[in-house]
PDB file of N, CA and C in Angstrom:
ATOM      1  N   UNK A   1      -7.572  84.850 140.381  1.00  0.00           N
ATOM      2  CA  UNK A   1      -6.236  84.805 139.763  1.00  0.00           C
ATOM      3  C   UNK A   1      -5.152  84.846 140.839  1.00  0.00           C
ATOM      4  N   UNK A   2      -3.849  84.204 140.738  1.00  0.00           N
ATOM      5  CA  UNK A   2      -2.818  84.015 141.945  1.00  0.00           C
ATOM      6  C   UNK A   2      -1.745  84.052 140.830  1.00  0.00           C
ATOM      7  N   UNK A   3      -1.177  85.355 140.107  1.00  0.00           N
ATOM      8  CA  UNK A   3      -0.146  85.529 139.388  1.00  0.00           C
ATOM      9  C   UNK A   3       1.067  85.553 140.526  1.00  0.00           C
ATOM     10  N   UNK A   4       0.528  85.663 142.081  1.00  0.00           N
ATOM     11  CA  UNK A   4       2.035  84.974 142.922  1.00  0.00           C
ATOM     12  C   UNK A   4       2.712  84.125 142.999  1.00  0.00           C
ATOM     13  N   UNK A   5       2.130  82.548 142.783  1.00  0.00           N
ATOM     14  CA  UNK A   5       2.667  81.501 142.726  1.00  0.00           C
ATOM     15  C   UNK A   5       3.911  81.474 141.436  1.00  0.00           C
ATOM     16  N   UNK A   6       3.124  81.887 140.368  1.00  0.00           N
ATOM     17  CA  UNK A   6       3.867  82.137 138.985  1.00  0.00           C
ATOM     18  C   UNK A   6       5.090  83.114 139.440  1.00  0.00           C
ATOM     19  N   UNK A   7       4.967  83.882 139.764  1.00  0.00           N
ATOM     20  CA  UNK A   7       6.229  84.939 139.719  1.00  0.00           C
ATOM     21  C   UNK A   7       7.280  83.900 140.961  1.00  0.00           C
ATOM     22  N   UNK A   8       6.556  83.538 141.449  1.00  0.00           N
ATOM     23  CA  UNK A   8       7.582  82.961 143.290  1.00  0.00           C
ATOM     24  C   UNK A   8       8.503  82.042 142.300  1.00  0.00           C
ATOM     25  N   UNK A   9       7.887  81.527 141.221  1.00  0.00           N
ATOM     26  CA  UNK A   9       8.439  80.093 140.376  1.00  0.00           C
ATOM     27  C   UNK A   9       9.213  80.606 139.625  1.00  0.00           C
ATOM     28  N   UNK A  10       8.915  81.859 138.711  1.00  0.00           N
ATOM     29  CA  UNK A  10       9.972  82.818 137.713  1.00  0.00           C
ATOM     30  C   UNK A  10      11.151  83.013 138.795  1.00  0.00           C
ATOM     31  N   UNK A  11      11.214  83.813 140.035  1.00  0.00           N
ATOM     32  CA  UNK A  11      12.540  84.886 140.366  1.00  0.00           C
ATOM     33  C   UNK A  11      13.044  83.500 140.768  1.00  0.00           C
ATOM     34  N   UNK A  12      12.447  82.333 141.080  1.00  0.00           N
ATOM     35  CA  UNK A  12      13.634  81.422 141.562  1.00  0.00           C
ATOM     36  C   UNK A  12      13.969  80.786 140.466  1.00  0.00           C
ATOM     37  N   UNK A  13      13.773  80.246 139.133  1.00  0.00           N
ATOM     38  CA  UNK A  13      14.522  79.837 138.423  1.00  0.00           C
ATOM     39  C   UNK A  13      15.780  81.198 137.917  1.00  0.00           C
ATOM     40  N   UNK A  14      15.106  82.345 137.858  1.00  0.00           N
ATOM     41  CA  UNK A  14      16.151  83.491 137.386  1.00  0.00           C
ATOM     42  C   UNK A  14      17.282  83.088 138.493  1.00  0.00           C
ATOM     43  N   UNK A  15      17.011  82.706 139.673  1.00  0.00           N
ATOM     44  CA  UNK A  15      17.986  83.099 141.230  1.00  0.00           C
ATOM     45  C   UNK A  15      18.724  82.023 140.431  1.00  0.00           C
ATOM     46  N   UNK A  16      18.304  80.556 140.294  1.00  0.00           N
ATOM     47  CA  UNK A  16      19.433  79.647 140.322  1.00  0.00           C
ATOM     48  C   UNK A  16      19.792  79.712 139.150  1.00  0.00           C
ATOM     49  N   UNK A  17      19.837  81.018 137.884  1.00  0.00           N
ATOM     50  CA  UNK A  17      20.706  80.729 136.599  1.00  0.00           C
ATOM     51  C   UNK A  17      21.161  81.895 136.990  1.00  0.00           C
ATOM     52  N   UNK A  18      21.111  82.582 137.922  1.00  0.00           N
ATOM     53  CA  UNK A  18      22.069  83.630 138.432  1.00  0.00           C
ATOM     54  C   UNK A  18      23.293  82.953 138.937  1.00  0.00           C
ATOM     55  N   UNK A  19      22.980  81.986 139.855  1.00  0.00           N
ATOM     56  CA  UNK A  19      23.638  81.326 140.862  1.00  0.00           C
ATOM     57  C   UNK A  19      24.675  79.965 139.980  1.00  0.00           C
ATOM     58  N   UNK A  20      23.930  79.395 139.195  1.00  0.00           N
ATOM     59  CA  UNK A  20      24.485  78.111 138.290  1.00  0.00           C
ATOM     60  C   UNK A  20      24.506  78.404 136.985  1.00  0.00           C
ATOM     61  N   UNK A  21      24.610  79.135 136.186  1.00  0.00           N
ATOM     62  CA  UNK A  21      24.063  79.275 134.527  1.00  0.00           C
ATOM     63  C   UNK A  21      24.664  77.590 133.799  1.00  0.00           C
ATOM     64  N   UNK A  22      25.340  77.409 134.588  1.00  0.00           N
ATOM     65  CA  UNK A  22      26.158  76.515 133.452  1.00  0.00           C
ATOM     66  C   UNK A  22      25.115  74.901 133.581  1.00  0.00           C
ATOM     67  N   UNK A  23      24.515  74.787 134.929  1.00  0.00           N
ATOM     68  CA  UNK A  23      23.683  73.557 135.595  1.00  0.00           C
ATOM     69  C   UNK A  23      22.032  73.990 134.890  1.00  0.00           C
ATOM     70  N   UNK A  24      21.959  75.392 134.972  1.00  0.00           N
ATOM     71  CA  UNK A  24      20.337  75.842 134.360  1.00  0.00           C
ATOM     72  C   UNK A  24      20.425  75.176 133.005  1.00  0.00           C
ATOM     73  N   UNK A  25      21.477  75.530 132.129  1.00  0.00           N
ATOM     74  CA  UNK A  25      21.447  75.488 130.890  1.00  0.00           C
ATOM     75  C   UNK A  25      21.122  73.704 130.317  1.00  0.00           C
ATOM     76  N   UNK A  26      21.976  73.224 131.143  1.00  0.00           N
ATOM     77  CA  UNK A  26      21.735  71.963 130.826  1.00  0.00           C
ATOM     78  C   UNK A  26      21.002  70.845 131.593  1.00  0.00           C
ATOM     79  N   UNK A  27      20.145  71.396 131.998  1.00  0.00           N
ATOM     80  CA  UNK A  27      18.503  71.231 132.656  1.00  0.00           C
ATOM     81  C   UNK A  27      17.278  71.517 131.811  1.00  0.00           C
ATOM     82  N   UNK A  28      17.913  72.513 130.858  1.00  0.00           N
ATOM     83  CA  UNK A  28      17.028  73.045 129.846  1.00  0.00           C
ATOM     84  C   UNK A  28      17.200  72.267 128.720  1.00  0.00           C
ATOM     85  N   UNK A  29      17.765  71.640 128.372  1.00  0.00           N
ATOM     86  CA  UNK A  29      18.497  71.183 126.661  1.00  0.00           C
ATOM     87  C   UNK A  29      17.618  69.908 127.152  1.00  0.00           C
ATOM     88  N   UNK A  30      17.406  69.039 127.789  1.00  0.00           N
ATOM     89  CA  UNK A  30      16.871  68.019 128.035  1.00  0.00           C
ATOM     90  C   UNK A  30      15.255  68.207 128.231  1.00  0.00           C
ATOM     91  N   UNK A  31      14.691  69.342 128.748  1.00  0.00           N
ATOM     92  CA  UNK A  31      13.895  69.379 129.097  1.00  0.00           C
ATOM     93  C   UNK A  31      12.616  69.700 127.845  1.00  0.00           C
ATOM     94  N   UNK A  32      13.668  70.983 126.621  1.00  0.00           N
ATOM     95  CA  UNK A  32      12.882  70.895 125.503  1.00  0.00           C
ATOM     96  C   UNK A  32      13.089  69.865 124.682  1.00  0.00           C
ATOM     97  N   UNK A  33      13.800  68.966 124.403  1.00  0.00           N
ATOM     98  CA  UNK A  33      14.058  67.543 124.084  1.00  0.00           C
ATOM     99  C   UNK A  33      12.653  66.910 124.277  1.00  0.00           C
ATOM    100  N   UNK A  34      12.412  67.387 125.613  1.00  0.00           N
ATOM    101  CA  UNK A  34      11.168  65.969 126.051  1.00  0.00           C
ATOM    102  C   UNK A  34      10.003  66.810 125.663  1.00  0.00           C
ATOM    103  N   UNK A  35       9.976  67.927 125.948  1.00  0.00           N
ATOM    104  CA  UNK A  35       9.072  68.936 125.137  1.00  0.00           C
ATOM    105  C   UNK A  35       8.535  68.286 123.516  1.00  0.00           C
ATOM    106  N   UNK A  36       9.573  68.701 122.782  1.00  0.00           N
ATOM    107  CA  UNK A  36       9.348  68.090 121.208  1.00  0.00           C
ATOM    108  C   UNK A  36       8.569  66.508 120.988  1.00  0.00           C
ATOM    109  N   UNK A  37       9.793  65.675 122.158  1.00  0.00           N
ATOM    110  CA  UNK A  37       8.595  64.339 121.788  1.00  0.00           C
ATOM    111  C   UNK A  37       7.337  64.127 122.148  1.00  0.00           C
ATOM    112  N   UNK A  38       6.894  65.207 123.493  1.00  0.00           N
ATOM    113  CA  UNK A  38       6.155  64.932 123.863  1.00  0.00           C
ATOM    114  C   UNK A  38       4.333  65.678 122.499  1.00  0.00           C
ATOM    115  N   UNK A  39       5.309  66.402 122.068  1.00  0.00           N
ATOM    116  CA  UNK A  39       4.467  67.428 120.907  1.00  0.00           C
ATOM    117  C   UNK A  39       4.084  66.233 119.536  1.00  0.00           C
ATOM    118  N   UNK A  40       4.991  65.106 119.527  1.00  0.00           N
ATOM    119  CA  UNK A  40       5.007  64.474 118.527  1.00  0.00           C
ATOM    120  C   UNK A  40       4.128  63.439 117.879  1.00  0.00           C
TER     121      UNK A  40
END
């Protein structure tokens, strides 16, 4: 198990919606978008 890689990937998306919230957010709206079609 390497739950490091995972966490290294969590604190840096937390860092850059610390840093950008307004650029995270709408990185996200697109991203579950492609999520759903991809579910479809």
């Amino acid at each position: 198990m390497v739950p490091r890689l995972s966490t290294i990937v969590l604190v840096g998306i937390m860092f850059r919606a610390k840093k950008r919230p307004l650029c995270n957010t709408e990185e996200a709206i697109p991203l579950k978008r492609s999520r759903i079609l991809s579910t479809e």
